[in-house]
Structures are given as structure tokens and as C-alpha cells.
Protein backbone atom coordinates (compact mmCIF):
# COMPACT_ATOMS: atom_id res chain seq x y z
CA UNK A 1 0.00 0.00 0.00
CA UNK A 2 1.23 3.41 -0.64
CA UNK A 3 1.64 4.84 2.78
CA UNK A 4 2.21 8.77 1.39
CA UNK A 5 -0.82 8.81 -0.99
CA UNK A 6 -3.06 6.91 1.58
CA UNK A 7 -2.29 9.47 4.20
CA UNK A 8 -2.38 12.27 1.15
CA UNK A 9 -6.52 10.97 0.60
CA UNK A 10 -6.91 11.24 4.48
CA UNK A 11 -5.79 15.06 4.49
CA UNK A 12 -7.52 15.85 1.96
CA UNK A 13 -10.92 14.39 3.43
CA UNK A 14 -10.26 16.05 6.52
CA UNK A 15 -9.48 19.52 4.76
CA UNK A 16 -12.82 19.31 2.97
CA UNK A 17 -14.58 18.41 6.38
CA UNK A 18 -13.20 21.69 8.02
CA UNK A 19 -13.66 24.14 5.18
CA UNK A 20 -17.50 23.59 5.03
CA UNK A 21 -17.95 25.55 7.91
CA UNK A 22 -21.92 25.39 7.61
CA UNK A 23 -21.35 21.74 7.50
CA UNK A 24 -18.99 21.53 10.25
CA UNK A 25 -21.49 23.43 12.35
CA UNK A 26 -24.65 21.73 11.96
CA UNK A 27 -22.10 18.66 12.90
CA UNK A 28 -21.50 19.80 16.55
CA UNK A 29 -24.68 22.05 17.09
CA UNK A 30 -27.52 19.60 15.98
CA UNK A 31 -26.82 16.55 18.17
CA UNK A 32 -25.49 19.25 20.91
CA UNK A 33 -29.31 21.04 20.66
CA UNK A 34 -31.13 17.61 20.58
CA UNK A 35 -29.08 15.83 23.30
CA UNK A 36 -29.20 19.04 25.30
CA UNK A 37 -33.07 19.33 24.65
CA UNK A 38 -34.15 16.03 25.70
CA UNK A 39 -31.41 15.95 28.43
CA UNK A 40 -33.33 19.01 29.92
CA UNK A 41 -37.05 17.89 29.38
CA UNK A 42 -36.51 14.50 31.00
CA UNK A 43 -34.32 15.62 34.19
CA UNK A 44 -31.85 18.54 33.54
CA UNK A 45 -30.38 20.24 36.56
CA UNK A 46 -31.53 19.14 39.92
CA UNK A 47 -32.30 22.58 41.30
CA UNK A 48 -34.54 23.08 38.02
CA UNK A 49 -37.88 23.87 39.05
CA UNK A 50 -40.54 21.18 37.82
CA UNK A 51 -43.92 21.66 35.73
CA UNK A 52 -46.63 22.06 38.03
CA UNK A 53 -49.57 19.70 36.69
CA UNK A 54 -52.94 21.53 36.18
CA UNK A 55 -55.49 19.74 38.00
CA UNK A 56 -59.28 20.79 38.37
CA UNK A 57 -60.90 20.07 41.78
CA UNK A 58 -65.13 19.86 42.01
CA UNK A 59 -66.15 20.02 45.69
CA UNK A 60 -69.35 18.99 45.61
CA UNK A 61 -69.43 17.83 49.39
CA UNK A 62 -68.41 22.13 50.47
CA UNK A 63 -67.84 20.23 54.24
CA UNK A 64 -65.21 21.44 56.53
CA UNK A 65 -63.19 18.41 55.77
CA UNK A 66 -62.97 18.52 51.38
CA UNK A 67 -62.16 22.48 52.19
CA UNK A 68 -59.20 21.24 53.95
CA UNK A 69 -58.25 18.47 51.50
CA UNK A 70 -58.52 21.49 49.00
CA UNK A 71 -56.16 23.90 50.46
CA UNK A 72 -53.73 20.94 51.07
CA UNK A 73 -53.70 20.11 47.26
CA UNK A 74 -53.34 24.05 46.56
CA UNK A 75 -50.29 24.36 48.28
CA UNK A 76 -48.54 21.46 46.94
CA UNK A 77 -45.99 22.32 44.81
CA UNK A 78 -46.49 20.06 42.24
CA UNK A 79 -50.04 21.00 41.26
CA UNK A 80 -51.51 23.99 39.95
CA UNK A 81 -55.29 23.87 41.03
CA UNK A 82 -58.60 25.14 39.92
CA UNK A 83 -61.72 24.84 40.71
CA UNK A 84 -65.24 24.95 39.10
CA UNK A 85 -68.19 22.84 37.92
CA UNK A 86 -68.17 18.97 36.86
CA UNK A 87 -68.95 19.92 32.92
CA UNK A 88 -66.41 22.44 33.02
CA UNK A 89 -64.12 20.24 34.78
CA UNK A 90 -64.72 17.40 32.12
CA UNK A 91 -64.09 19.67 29.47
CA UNK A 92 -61.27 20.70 30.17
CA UNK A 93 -59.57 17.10 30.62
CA UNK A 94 -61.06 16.41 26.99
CA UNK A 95 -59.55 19.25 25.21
CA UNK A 96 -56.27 18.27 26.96
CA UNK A 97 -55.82 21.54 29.14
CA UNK A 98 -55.90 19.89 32.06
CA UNK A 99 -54.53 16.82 33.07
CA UNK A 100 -56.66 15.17 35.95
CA UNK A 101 -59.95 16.46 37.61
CA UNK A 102 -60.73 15.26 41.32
CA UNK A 103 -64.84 15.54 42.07
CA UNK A 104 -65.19 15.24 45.94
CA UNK A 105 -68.89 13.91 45.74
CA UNK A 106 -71.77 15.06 48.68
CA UNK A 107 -71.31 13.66 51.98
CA UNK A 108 -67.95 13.14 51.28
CA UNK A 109 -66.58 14.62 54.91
CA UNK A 110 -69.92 13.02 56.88
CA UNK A 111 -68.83 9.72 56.19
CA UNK A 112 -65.57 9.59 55.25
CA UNK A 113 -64.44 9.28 59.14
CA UNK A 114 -66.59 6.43 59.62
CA UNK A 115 -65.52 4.52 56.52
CA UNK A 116 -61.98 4.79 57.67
CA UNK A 117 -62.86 1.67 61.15
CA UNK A 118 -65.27 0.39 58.42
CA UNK A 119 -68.56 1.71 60.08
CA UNK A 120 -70.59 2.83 57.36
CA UNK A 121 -70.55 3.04 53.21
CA UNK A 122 -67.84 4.40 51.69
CA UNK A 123 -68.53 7.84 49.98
CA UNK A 124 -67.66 8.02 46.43
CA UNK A 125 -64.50 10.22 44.84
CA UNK A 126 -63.92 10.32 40.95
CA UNK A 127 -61.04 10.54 38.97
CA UNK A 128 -61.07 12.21 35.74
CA UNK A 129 -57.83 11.89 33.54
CA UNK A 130 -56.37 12.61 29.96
CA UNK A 131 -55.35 8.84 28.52
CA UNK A 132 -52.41 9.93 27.29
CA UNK A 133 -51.38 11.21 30.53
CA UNK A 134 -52.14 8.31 32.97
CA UNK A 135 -48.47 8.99 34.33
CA UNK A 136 -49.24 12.18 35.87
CA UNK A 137 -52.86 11.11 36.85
CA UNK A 138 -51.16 8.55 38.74
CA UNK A 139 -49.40 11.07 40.39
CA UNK A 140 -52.22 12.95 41.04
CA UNK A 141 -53.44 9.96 42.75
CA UNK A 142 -50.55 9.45 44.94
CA UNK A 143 -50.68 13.41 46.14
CA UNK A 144 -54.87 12.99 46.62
CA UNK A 145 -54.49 10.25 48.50
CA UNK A 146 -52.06 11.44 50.99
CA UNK A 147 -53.85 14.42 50.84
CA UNK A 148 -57.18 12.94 52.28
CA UNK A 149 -55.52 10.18 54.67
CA UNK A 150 -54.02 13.29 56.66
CA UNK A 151 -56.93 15.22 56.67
CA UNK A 152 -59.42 12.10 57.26
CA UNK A 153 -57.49 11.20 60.40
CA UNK A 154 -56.25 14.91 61.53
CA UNK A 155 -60.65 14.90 62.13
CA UNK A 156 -61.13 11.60 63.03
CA UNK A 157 -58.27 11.93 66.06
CA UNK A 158 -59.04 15.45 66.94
CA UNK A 159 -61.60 17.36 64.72
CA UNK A 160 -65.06 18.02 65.37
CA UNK A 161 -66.23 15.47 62.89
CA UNK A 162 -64.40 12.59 64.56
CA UNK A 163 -66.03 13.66 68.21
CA UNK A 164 -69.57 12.90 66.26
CA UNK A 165 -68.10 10.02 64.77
CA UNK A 166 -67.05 8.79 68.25
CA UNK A 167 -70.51 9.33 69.77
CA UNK A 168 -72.39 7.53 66.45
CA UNK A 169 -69.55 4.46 66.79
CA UNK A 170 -70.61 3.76 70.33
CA UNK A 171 -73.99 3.27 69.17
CA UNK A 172 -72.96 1.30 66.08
CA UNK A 173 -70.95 -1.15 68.14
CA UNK A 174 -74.47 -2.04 70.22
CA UNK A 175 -76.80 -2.45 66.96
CA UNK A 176 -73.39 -4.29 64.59
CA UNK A 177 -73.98 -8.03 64.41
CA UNK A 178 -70.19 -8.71 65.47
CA UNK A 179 -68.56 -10.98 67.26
CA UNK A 180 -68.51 -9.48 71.27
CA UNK A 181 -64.66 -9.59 71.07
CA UNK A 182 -64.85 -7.56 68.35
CA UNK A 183 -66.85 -5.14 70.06
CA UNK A 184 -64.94 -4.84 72.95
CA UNK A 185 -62.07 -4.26 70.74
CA UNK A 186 -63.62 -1.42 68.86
CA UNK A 187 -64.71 0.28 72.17
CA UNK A 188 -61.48 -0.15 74.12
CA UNK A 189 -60.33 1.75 70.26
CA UNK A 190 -62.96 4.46 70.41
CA UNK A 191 -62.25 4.91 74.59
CA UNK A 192 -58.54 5.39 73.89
CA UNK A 193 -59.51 7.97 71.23
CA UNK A 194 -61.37 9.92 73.51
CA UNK A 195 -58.71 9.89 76.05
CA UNK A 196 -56.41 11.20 73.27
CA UNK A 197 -59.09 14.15 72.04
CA UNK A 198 -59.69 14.96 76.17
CA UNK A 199 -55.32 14.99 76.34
CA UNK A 200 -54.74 17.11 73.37
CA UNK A 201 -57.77 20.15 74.27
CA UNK A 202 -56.20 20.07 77.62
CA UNK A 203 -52.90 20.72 76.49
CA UNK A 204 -54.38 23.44 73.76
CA UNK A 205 -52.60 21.58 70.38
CA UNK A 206 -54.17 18.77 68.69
CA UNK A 207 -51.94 16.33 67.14
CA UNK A 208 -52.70 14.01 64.38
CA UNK A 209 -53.40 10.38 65.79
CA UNK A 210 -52.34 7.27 64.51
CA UNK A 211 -52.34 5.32 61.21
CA UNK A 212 -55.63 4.53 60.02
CA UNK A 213 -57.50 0.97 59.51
CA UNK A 214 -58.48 1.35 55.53
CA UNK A 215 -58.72 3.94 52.94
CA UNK A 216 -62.28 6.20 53.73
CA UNK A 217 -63.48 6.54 50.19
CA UNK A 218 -64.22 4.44 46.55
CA UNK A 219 -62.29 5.98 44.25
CA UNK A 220 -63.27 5.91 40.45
CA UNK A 221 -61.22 6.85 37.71
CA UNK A 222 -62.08 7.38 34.29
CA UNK A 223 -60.27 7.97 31.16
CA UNK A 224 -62.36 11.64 29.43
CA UNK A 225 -62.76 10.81 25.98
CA UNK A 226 -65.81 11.80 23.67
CA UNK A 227 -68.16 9.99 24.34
CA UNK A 228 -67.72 6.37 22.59
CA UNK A 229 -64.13 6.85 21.90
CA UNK A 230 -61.26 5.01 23.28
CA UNK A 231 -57.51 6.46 23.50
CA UNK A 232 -55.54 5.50 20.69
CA UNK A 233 -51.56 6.18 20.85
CA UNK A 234 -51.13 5.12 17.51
CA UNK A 235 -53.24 8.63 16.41
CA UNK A 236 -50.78 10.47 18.32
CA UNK A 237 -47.43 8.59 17.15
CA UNK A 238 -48.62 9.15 13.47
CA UNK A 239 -49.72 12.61 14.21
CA UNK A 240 -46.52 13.42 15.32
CA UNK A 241 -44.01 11.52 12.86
CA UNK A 242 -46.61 12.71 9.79
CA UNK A 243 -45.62 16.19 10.95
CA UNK A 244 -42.49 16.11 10.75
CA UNK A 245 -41.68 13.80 7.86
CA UNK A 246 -44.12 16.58 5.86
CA UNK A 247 -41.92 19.11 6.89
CA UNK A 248 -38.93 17.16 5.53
CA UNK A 249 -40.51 16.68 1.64
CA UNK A 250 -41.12 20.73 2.36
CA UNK A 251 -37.09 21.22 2.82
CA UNK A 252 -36.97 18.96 -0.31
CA UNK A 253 -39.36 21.13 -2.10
CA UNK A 254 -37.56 24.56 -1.11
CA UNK A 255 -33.60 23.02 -1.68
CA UNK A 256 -35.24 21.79 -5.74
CA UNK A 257 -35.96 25.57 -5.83
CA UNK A 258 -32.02 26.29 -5.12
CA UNK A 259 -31.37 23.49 -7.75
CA UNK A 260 -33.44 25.00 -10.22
CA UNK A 261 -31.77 28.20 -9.80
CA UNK A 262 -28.46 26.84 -9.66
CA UNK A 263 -28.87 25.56 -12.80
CA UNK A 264 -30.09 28.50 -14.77
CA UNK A 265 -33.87 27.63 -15.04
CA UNK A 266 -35.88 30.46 -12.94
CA UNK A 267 -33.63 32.83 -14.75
CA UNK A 268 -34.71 31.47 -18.22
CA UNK A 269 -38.61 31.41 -16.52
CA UNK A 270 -38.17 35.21 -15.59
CA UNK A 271 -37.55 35.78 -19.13
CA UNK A 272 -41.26 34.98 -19.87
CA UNK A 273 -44.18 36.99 -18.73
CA UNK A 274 -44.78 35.39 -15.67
CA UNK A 275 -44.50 36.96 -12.20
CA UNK A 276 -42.52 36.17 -9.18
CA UNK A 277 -45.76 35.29 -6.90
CA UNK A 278 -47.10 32.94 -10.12
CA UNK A 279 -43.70 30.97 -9.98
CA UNK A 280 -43.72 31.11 -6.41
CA UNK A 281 -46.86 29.98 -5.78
CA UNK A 282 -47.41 27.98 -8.22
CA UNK A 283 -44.49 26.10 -6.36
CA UNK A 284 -45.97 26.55 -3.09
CA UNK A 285 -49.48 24.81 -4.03
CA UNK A 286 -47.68 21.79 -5.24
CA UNK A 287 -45.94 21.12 -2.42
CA UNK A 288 -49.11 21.20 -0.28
CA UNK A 289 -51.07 19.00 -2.53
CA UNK A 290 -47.94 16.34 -1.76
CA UNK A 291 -48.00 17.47 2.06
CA UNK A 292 -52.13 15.88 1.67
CA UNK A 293 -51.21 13.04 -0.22
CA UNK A 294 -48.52 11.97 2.44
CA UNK A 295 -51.16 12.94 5.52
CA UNK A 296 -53.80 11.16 3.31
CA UNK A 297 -51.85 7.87 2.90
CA UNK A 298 -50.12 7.83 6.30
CA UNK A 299 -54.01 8.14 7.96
CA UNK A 300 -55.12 5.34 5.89
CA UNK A 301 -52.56 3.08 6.77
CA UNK A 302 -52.88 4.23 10.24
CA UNK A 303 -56.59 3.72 10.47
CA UNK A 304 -56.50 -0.08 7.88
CA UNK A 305 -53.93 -1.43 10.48
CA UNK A 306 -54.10 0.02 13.72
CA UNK A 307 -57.95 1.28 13.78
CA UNK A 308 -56.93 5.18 14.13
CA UNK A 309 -60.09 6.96 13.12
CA UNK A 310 -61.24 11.02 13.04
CA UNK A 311 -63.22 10.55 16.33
CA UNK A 312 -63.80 14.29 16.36
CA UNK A 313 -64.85 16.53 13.41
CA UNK A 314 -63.85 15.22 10.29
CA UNK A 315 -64.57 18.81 8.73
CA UNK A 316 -62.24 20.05 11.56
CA UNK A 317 -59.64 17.37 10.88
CA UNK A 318 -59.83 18.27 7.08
CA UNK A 319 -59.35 21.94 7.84
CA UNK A 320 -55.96 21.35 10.13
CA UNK A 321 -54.62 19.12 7.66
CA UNK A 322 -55.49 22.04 4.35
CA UNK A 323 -53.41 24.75 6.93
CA UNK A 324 -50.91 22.48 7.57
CA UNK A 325 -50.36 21.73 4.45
CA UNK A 326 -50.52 25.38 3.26
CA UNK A 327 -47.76 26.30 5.96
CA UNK A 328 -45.20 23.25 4.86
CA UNK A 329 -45.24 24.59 1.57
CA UNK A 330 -44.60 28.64 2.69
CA UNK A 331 -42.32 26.78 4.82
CA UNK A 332 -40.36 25.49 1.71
CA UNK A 333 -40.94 28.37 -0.17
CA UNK A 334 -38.82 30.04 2.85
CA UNK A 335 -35.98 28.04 2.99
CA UNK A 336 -35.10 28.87 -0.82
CA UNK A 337 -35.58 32.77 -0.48
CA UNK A 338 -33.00 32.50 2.76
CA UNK A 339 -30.83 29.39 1.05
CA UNK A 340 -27.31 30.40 -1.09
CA UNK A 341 -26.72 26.38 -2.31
CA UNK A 342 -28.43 23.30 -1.78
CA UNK A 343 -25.69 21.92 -0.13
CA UNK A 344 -25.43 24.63 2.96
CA UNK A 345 -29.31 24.79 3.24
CA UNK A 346 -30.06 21.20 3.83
CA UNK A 347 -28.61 21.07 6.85
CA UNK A 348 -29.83 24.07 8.05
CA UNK A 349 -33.16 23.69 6.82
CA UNK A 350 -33.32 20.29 8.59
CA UNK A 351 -31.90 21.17 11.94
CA UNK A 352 -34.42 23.95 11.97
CA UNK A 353 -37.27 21.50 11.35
CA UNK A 354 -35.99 19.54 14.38
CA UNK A 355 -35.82 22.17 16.64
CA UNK A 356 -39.57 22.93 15.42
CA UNK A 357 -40.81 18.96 15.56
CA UNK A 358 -39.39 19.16 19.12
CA UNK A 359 -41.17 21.99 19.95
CA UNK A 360 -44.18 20.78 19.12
CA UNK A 361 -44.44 17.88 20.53
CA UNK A 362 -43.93 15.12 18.31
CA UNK A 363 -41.29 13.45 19.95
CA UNK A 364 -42.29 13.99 23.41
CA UNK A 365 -45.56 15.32 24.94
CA UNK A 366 -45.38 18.81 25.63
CA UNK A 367 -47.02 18.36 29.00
CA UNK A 368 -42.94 16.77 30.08
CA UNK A 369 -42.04 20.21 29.28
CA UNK A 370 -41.46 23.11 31.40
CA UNK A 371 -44.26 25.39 32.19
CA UNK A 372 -42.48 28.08 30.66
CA UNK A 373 -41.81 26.13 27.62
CA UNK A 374 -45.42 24.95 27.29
CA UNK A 375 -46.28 28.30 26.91
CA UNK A 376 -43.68 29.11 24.39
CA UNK A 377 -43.98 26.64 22.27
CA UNK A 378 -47.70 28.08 21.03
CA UNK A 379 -45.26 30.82 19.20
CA UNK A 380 -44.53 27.44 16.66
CA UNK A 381 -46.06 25.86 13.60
CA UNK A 382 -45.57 22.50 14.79
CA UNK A 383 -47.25 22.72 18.16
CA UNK A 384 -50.57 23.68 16.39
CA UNK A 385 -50.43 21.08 14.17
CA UNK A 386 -50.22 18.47 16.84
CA UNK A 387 -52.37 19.45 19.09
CA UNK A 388 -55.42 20.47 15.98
CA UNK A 389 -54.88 16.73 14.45
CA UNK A 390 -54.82 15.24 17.71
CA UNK A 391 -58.20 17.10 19.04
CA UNK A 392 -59.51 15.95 15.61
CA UNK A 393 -58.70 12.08 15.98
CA UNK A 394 -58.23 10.41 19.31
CA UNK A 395 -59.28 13.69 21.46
CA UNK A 396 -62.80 13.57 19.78
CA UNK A 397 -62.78 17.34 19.87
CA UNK A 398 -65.71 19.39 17.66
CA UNK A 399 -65.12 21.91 15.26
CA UNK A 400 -64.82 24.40 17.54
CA UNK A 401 -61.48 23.32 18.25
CA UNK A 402 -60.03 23.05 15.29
CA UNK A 403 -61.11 26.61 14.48
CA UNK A 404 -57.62 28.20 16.32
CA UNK A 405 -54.95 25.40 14.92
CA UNK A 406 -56.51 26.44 11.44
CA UNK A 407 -56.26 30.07 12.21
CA UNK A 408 -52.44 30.21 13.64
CA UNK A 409 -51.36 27.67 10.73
CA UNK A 410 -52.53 29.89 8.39
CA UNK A 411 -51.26 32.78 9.62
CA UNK A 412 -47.83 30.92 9.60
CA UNK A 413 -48.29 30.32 5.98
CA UNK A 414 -49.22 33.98 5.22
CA UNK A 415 -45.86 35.00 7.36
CA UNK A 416 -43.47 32.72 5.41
CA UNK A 417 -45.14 33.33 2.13
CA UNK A 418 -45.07 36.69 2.04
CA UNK A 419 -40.93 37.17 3.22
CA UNK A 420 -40.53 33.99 1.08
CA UNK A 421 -41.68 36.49 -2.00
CA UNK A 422 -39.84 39.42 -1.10
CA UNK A 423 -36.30 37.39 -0.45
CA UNK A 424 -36.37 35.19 -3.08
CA UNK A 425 -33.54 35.87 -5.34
CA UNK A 426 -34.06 34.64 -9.08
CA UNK A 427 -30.12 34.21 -9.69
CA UNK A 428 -27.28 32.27 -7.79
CA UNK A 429 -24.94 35.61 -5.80
């Protein structure tokens, strides 16, 4: 082997590699950005303050006890609660602006202290949740239930409601077809308790007593769907990877326009009597009729093989996919009037629609985002297109919420159109 020329082929590789600077950028910033973005959304810094998850709380019972449970939730850190009616509550988990929804039902505080020694019914708590968030419902769980142990047994060993439930138990015992050991167990129980409630006024600071028998309440949970329709992940996975795979034939579309160029054809066009916006657009409306073919096919496979269907408005669904489409192909449009060659705008073109398919959720749910990022990610195509085709499939969601995605993805297109026009050079610098 020659050892000079081998080494000669090596240098020369390595020279190229370092004089495309665009090149050698988008080589250290795009798995930097990605590895730093995912790094931060799953964990980052340990000091980094975590998303607080928005939880709706219907208090139906309005007892001394559910107020307290209330205020506990409100100031834990980890939740950010409201409150209002059941529809409103319900709502809200469908659309997918809240997470979870706790409805404390009537009679909750009466007889949740007896249900804790198992002397009466249990009273009834619900759990609304978003499907696709069961993780953070589960958390929500966790929290409530700690939540209502404390407060169940902060009454039941020192509260006014567990001094009625004392005197009602003592009658229970009498009328309770139990074994008389049992009895005198439970009344040697109930004795002790009122030796600890006769200690603690005495001494002017009621403590919490001890560990309770049994959970006081039923809990139900329930996935909030339209009604009829089931959670599907596969509508969101395709949702998401249609999004940004359409975004990659737009880069495709915008770079042929830099090909074009570079070889002399728009110049010969401009020669003709047609104008820059005919070109242009002309351009533009092909590459959204192939952004609708590719939705089009990829929701047919979707819903032949793994029984994704347009549970919501299929007029709404139709309208998200026409802006989206629109907005891909301003979006290619773009990247030529801002592109010198093909060669430096792919790269740059495609690390931008990475940063955007991030953004928007298509690789992870925005909900693992920070609250701050939640909110900033509304300012990006993307994020509207994931959340309108999602409301339109699996969500169930009616036309009326469709009606915003539509609006902000056309205004996208109108945006990129209309510097795409003004930029857009007909002749290689």
C-alpha cells in the first residue's frame, strides 16, 4: 500500500470536512441542541424547578373536611389547582388543558371518618384523567391520597367530625352483628380515642393520631374521551411523525428551488411573462397538494392497520390538515428565499425542522415540558399542528377546536409566504 498517498486521501478528506464551515457546524450544534433538549425535558439540573400539573378540583361535598383536602392540594408544589363545575371540569380534561380532575362527591366529609374503622358506606371520589397522561394522573393519585388520609385522620383523632363520629360508633358497636370480642375491641379503640381528644384540648394543640385501619373513600377513575371513543396512541405517534416527515418533503421542495436556480432555469422562466408570486406559488401549491397526499396515505394506513379513526370533526380534521399543508409549503418556499446552495441549506433547513418537531411535541408530549416552555412553544407551527390533528382524531374534539390550529397555521403560511416572495432571489450571488 502506498503509505504517502493513503495518508495524502486522508488530508484531503479532513481539509474538505473543516472548510464547510456550515457543514462543520450543523455537525457539533444539531446533536449538541437535541441531546441538550431532551437531556433538559426529561431531568436537567436538579435545582430546576418542575412543571406544576394543572389539576381541576369539584367540591361537591363544600364540608369542613374537602375544604381542607382542597387547600392541602393548593399548596402542593407540584399542582396547579382550579376549581369549578363537573362539565367544566370534564371539558377541560377532553380538550387536553388539564390533566386530571378530582370531584369530591356530597357527603364526602360526613362519612368519610366512619368509613376509615369500616362503620358505614364508603362515599364516592372520581377521577377524571387525559389517557395519554395516565403517568401524571397517577401522580395525582398518589398526592390525593395522601392528601385525604391526613386530613381524614387529623378529624377523626381530633376534629369536630371525629367527636360525632365517636358518639355515632358507640352506638354502632351495640346495633353491629359482630362478634362481642370484636366489640370490645372497637370500644377499648374508640375509649382510647377519647382519652387522646380529652389529652390534646387540655394541652391546647391537637396532634394528628395514629395510622388509620383502611382507605375512607371508593375511588373511580375514568379515562375523558368523547363519548364512545377510546384512546388511541397510535393517532398520536402518526400525528406526530406525519408532521415532521411533511416538513422534511417541504425542505426537499424549497432546496429543488435552489437546484433549479443553480442551474439557470428560474432565470430562463423570468424571461417569460410570468411573475414572481405565479412561480412562487405555483411552487408553493404543489408542495401542499404532496403534504395531503402523504397525511392522506399515512391516515389510511394508520386507520386499515391500527384502527386510528377522526373521532372528532372530520370537517375540523380536514381543515388542520389544508393549513398544515398550506404552511409546509410557505415553509419550503422560505428556505429557498434564505438558502445560497443546496448543499449549505439542507442542513440548516433540517436542523431547523428539528428544533420545530421538538417543539411541538412530536417526539415527546409537551405536557414533560417546562411550564415556561409549554407556553412558548404556542409561538410554533408545529405545536398547532399536533395538538389540531390530535383534538380531531383520538381527542374527539368538535369543530370548535379546530377553528384556532386552522387560524395560527394559516397565519404561519401567510408570514413565510409573504418574506418567502420578497427574499427570493431569481439568480445564484
Amino acid at each position: 500500500m502506498n503509505t504517502y498517498a493513503f495518508f495524502a486521501l486522508v488530508r484531503k478528506d479532513l481539509r474538505l470536512f473543516f472548510t464547510d464551515k456550515r457543514s462543520l457546524m450543523m455537525s457539533f450544534a444539531a446533536p449538541i441542541a437535541i441531546a441538550s433538549f431532551f437531556g433538559f425535558v426529561l431531568g436537567g439540573p436538579t435545582d430546576r424547578k418542575a412543571s406544576r400539573i394543572p389539576v381541576w378540583i369539584v367540591d361537591q361535598d363544600q364540608s369542613g373536611l374537602s375544604k381542607k383536602i382542597t387547600d392541602q392540594l393548593a399548596n402542593d408544589s407540584g399542582l396547579e389547582l382550579r376549581s369549578g363545575d363537573l362539565a367544566l371540569a370534564r371539558a377541560e380534561v377532553q380538550s387536553g388543558k388539564a390533566r386530571v380532575a378530582v370531584i369530591i362527591s356530597s357527603g364526602f366529609g360526613e362519612r368519610a371518618g366512619r368509613a376509615m374503622f369500616g362503620a358505614g358506606e364508603k362515599p364516592a371520589l372520581e377521577l377524571l384523567y387525559d389517557p395519554s397522561r395516565s403517568p401524571e394522573a397517577q401522580m395525582v393519585k398518589g398526592i390525593l391520597t395522601g392528601a385525604i388520609m391526613q386530613q381524614v385522620g387529623k378529624e377523626v383523632f381530633g376534629g369536630e367530625t371525629g367527636r360525632v363520629f365517636l358518639d355515632d360508633s358507640k352506638k354502632w358497636i351495640d346495633q353491629a352483628t359482630l362478634p362481642e370480642q370484636d366489640k370490645s375491641i372497637l370500644r377499648d379503640l374508640f375509649r382510647s380515642v377519647e382519652r387522646w381528644n380529652q389529652r390534646t384540648d387540655t394541652a391546647g394543640a391537637a396532634q394528628p393520631g395514629p395510622a388509620a385501619m383502611q382507605t375512607p373513600y371508593d375511588l373511580k377513575e375514568e379515562a375523558v374521551a368523547a363519548p364512545g371513543v377510546k384512546y388511541n396512541s397510535f393517532a398520536h405517534s402518526f400525528t406526530g411523525m406525519g408532521v415532521q416527515f411533511i416538513l422534511f418533503m417541504g425542505i426537499e421542495a424549497g432546496v429543488s428551488i435552489l437546484l433549479q436556480r443553480q442551474r439557470g432555469l428560474w432565470k430562463r422562466l423570468r424571461a417569460a411573462p410570468i411573475s414572481r408570486a405565479t412561480l412562487l406559488g405555483s411552487r408553493s401549491l404543489s408542495a401542499a397538494i404532496c403534504a395531503l397526499i402523504i397525511l392522506a396515505v399515512l391516515f389510511s394506513f394508520a386507520w386499515l392497520v391500527f384502527d386510528v379513526r377522526v373521532e372528532g370533526s372530520f370537517a375540523g380534521f380536514i381543515g388542520v390538515a389544508l393549513a398544515f399543508a398550506l404552511m409546509t409549503s410557505s415553509f419550503g418556499l422560505l428556505i429557498a428565499s434564505f438558502g445560497k446552495t443546496p448543499e449549505a441549506t439542507r442542513p440548516l433547513a433540517i436542523f431547523a425542522t428539528l428544533v420545530m418537531v421538538m417543539l411541538g411535541g412530536s417526539w415527546v408530549p409537551s405536557f414533560l415540558f417546562p411550564e415556561w416552555l409549554q407556553k412558548a412553544t404556542l409561538a410554533v407551527p408545529t405545536r398547532w399542528a399536533v395538538d389540531g390533528l390530535n383534538g380531531m382524531t383520538w381527542r374527539g374534539l368538535g369543530l370548535d377546536q379546530a377553528i384556532m390550529p386552522m387560524i395560527m397555521l394559516a397565519g404561519f403560511s401567510l408570514l413565510f409566504g409573504a418574506i418567502a416572495i420578497r427574499r427570493f432571489r431569481w439568480e445564484v450571488d
